[in-house]
N, C-alpha and C. Protein backbone atom coordinates (compact mmCIF):
# COMPACT_ATOMS: atom_id res chain seq x y z
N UNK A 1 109.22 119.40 80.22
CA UNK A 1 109.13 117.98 80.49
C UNK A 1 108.86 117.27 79.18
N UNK A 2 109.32 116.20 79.51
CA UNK A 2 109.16 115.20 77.66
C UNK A 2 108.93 113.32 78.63
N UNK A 3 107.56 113.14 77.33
CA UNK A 3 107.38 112.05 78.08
C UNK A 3 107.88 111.08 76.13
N UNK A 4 108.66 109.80 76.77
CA UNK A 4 108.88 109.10 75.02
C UNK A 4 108.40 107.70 75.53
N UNK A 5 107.96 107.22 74.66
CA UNK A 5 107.46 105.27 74.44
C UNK A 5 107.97 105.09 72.93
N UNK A 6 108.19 103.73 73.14
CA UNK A 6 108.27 102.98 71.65
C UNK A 6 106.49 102.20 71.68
N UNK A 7 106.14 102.77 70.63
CA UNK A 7 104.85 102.31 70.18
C UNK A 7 104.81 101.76 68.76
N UNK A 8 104.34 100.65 68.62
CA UNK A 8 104.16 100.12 66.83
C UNK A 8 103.56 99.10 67.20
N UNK A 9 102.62 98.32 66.17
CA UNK A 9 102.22 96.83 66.11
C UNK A 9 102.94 95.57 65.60
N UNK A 10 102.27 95.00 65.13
CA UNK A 10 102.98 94.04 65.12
C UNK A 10 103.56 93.48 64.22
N UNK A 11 103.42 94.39 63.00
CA UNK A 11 104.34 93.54 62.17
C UNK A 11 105.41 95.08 61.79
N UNK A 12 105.43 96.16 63.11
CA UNK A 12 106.74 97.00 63.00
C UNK A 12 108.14 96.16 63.97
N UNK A 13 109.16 96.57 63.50
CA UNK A 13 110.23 95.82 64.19
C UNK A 13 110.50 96.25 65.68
N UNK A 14 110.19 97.73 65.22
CA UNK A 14 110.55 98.80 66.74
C UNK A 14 109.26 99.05 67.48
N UNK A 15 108.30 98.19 67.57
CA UNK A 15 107.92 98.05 68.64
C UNK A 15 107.79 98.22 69.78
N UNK A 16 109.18 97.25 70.28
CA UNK A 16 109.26 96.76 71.71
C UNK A 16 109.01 95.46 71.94
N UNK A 17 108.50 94.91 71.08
CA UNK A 17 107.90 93.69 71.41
C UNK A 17 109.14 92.74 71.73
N UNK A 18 110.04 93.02 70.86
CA UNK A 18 111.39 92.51 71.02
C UNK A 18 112.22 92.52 72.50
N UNK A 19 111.33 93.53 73.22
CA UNK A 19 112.36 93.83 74.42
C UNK A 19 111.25 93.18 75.06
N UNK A 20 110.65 93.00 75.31
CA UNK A 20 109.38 92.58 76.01
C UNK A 20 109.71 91.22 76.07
N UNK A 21 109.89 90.21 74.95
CA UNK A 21 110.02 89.12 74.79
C UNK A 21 111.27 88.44 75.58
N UNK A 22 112.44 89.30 75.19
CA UNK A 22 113.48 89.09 75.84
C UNK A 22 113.70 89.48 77.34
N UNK A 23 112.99 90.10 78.05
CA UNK A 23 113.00 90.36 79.17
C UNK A 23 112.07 89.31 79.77
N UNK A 24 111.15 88.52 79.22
CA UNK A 24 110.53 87.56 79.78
C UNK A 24 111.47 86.43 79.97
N UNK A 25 112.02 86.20 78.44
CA UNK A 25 113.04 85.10 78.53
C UNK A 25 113.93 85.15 79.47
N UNK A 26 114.55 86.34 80.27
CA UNK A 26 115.73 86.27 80.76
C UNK A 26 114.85 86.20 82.42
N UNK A 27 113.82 86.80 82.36
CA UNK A 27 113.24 86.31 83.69
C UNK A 27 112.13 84.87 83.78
N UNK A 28 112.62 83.89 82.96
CA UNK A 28 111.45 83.10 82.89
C UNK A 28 112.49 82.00 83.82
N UNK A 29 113.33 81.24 84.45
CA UNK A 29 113.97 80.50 85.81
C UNK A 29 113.22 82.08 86.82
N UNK A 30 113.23 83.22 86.97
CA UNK A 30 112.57 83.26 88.52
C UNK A 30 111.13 83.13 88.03
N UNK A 31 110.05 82.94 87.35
CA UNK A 31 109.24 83.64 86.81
C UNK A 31 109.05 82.16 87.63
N UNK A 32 109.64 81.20 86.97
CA UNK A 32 109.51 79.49 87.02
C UNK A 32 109.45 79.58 89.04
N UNK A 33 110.42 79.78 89.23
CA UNK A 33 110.78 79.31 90.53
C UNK A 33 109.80 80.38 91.67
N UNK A 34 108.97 81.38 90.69
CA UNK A 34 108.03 82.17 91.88
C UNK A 34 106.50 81.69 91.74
N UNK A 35 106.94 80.14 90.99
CA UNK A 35 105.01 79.92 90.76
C UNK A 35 104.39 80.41 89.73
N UNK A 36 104.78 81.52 89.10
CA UNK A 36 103.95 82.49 88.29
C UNK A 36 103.77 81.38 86.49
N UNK A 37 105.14 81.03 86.04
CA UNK A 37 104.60 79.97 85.03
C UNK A 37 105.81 79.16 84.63
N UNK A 38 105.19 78.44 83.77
CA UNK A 38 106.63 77.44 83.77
C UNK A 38 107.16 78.26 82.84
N UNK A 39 108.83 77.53 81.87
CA UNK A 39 109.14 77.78 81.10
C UNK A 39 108.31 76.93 79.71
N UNK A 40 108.09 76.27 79.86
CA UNK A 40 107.37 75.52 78.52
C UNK A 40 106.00 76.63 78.69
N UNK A 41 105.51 76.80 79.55
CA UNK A 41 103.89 77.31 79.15
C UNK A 41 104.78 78.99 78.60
N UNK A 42 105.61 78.95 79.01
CA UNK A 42 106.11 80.46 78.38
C UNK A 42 106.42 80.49 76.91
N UNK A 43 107.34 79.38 76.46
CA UNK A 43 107.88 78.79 75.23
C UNK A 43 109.15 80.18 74.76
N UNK A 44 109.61 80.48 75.64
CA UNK A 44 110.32 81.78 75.35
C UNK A 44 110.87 81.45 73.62
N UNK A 45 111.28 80.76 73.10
CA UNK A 45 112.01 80.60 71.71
C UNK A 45 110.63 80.82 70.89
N UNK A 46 109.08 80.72 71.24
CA UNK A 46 108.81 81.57 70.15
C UNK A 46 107.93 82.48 70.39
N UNK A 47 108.02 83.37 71.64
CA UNK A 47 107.23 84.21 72.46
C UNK A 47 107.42 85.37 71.14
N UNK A 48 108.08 86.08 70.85
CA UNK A 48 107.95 87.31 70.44
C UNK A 48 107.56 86.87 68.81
N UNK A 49 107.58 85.96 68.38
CA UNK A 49 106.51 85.94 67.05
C UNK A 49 104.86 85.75 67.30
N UNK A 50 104.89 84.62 68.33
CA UNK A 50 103.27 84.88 69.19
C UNK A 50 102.81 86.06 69.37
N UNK A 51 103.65 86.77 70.38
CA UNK A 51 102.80 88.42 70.29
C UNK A 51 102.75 89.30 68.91
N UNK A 52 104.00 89.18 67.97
CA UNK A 52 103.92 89.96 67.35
C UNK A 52 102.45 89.51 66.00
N UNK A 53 102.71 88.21 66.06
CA UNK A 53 101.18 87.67 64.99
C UNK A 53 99.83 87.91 66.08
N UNK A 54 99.77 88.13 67.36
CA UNK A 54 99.19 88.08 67.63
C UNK A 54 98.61 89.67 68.07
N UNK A 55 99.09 90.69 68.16
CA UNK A 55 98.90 91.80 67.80
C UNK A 55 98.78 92.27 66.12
N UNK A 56 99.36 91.72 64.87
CA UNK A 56 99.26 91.95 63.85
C UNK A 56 97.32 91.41 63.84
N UNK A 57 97.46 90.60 63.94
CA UNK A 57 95.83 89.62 64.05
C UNK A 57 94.92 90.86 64.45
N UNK A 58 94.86 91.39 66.21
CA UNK A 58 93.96 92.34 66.21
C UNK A 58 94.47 93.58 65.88
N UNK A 59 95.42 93.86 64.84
CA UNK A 59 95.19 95.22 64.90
C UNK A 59 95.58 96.52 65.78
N UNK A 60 96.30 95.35 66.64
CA UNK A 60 96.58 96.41 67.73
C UNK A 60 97.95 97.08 68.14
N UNK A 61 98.13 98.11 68.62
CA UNK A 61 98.95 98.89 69.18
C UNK A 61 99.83 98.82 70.41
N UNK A 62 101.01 98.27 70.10
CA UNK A 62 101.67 97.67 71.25
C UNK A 62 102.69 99.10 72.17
N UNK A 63 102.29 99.76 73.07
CA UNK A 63 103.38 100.71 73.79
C UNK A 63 104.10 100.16 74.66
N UNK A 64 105.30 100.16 74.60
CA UNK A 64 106.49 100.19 75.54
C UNK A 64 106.74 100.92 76.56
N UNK A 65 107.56 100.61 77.73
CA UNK A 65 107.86 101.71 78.65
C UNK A 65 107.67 102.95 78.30
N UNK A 66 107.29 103.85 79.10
CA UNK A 66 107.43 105.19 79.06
C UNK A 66 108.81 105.64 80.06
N UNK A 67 109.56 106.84 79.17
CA UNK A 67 110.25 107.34 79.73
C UNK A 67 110.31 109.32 80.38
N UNK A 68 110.03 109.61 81.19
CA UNK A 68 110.01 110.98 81.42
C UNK A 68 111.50 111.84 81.67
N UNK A 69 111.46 112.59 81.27
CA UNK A 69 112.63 113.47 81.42
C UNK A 69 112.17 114.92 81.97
N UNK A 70 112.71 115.71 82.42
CA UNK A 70 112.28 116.81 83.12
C UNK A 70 113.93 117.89 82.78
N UNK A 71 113.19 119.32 82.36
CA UNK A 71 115.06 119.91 82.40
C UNK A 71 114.65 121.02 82.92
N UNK A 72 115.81 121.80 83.65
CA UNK A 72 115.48 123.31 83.78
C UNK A 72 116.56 124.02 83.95
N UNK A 73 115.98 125.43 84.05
CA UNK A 73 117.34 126.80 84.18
C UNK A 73 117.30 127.17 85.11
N UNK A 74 118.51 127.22 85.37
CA UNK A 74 118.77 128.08 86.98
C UNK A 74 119.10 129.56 86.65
């Protein structure tokens, strides 16, 4: 079994933060239309420099999805 994440902070490119950002953007009309937040309080055009200064700031360690894989022999 093999488990993989993209892990880096914030001032690495490969991250994730990038996919993170863009997956908000592309869900921010239902995000809007389920109550959860507007698009302005989201500001998607400059969401992924926010997180990424804002993880560079603390220091911190951003992980991405995890993916598992499993193989075997018959």
């Amino acid at each position: 079994m093999a488990v993989s994440a993209l892990a880096g902070g914030g001032s690495d490119n490969l991250s994730g933060i990038d996919l993170v950002s863009d997956l908000a953007a592309t869900m921010a009309p239902i995000m809007e239309q389920m109550g959860v937040i507007t698009a302005f309080e989201l500001g998607p055009e400059t969401l992924q420099e926010r997180i990424c200064a804002e993880a560079s700031a603390n220091q911190s360690v951003v992980v991405g999805r995890y993916e598992v894989g499993a193989w075997s022999r018959v």
